[in-house]
C-alpha atoms as a PDB file:
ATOM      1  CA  UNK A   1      36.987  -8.363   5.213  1.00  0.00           C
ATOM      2  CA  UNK A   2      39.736  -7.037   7.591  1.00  0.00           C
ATOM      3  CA  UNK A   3      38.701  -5.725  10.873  1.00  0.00           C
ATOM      4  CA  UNK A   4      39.115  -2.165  10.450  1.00  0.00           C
ATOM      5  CA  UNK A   5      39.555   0.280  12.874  1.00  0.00           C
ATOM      6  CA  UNK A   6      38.557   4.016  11.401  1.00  0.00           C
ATOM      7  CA  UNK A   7      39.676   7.321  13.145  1.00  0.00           C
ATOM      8  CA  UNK A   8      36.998   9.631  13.610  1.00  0.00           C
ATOM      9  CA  UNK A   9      37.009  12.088  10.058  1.00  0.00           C
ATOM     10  CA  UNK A  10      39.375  14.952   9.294  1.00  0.00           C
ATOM     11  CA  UNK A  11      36.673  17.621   7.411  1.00  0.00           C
ATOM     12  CA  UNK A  12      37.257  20.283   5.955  1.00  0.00           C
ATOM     13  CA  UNK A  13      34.266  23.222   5.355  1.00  0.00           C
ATOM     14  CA  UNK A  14      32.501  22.610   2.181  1.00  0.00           C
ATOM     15  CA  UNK A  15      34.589  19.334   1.262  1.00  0.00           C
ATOM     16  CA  UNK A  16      34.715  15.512   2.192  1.00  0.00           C
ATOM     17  CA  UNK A  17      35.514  14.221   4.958  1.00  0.00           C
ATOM     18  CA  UNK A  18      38.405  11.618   5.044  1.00  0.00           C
ATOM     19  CA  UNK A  19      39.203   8.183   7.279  1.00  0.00           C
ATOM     20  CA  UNK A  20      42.259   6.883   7.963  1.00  0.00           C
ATOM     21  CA  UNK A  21      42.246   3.396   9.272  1.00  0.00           C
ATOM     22  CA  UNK A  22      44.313   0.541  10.433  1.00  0.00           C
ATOM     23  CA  UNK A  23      44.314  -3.156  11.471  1.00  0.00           C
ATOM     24  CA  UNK A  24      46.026  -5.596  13.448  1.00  0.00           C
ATOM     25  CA  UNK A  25      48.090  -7.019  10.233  1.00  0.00           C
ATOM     26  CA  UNK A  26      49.841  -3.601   9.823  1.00  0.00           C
ATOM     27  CA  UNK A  27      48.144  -2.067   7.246  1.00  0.00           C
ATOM     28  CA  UNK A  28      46.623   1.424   6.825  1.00  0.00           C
ATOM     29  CA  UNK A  29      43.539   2.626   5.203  1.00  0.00           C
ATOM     30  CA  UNK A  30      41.915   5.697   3.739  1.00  0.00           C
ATOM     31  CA  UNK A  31      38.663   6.581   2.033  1.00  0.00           C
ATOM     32  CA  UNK A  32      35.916   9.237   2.118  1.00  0.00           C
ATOM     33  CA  UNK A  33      33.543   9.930   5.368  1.00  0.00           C
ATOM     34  CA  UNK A  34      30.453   7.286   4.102  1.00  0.00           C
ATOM     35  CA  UNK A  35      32.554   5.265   1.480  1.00  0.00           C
ATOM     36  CA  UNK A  36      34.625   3.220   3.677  1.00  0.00           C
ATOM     37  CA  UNK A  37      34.036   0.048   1.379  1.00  0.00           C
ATOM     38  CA  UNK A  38      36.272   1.820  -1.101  1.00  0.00           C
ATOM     39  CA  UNK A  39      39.274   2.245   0.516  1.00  0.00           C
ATOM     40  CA  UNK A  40      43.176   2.675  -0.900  1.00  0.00           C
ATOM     41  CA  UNK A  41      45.261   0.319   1.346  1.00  0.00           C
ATOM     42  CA  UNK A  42      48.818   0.386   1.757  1.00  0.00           C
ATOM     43  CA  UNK A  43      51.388  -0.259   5.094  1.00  0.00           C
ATOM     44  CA  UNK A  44      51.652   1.701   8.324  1.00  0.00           C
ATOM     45  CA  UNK A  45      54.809   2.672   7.055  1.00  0.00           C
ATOM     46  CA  UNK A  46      53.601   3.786   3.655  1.00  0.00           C
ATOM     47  CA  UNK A  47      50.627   6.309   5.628  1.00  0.00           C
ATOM     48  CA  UNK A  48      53.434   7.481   8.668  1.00  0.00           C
ATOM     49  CA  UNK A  49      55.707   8.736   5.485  1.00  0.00           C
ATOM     50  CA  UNK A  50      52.876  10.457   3.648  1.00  0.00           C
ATOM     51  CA  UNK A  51      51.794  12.218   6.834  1.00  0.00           C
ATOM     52  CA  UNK A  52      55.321  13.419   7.624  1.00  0.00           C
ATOM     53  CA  UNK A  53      55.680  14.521   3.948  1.00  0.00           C
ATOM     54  CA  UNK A  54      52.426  16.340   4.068  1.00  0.00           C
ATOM     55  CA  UNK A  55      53.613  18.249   7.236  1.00  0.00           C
ATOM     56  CA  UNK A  56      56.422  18.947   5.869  1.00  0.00           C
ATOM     57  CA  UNK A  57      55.172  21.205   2.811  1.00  0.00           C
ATOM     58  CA  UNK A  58      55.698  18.398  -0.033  1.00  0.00           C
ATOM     59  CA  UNK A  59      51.957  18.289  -0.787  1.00  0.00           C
ATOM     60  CA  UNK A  60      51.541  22.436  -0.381  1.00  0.00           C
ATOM     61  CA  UNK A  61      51.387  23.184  -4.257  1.00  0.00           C
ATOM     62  CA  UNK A  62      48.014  20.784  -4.047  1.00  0.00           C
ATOM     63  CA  UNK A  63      46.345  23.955  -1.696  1.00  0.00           C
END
């Protein structure tokens, strides 16, 4: 198992709580406050674009 270092979790009221992750090889991680075993992995690069698209409105029909 990769050596995984986890961000404390973004909550919101009344829903889960999410991790995002990363390790020293350059990828990125997410998964659900508790459920870190089941994680979605991709690249740095791949969770730096989704987190610029997501502040930029693309992911606002989704609220």
């Amino acid at each position: 198992m990769q050596d995984i270092t986890w961000e404390d979790p973004f909550c919101a009221e009344g829903s889960a709580c999410f991790r995002l992750g990363t390790d020293h090889e350059g990828n990125a991680y997410i998964a659900i406050a508790g459920a870190e075993e089941a994680h979605l992995t991709d690249t740095r690069e791949a969770l730096r674009t989704m987190i610029l698209d997501i502040k930029a409105g693309k992911a606002d029909h989704l609220l």
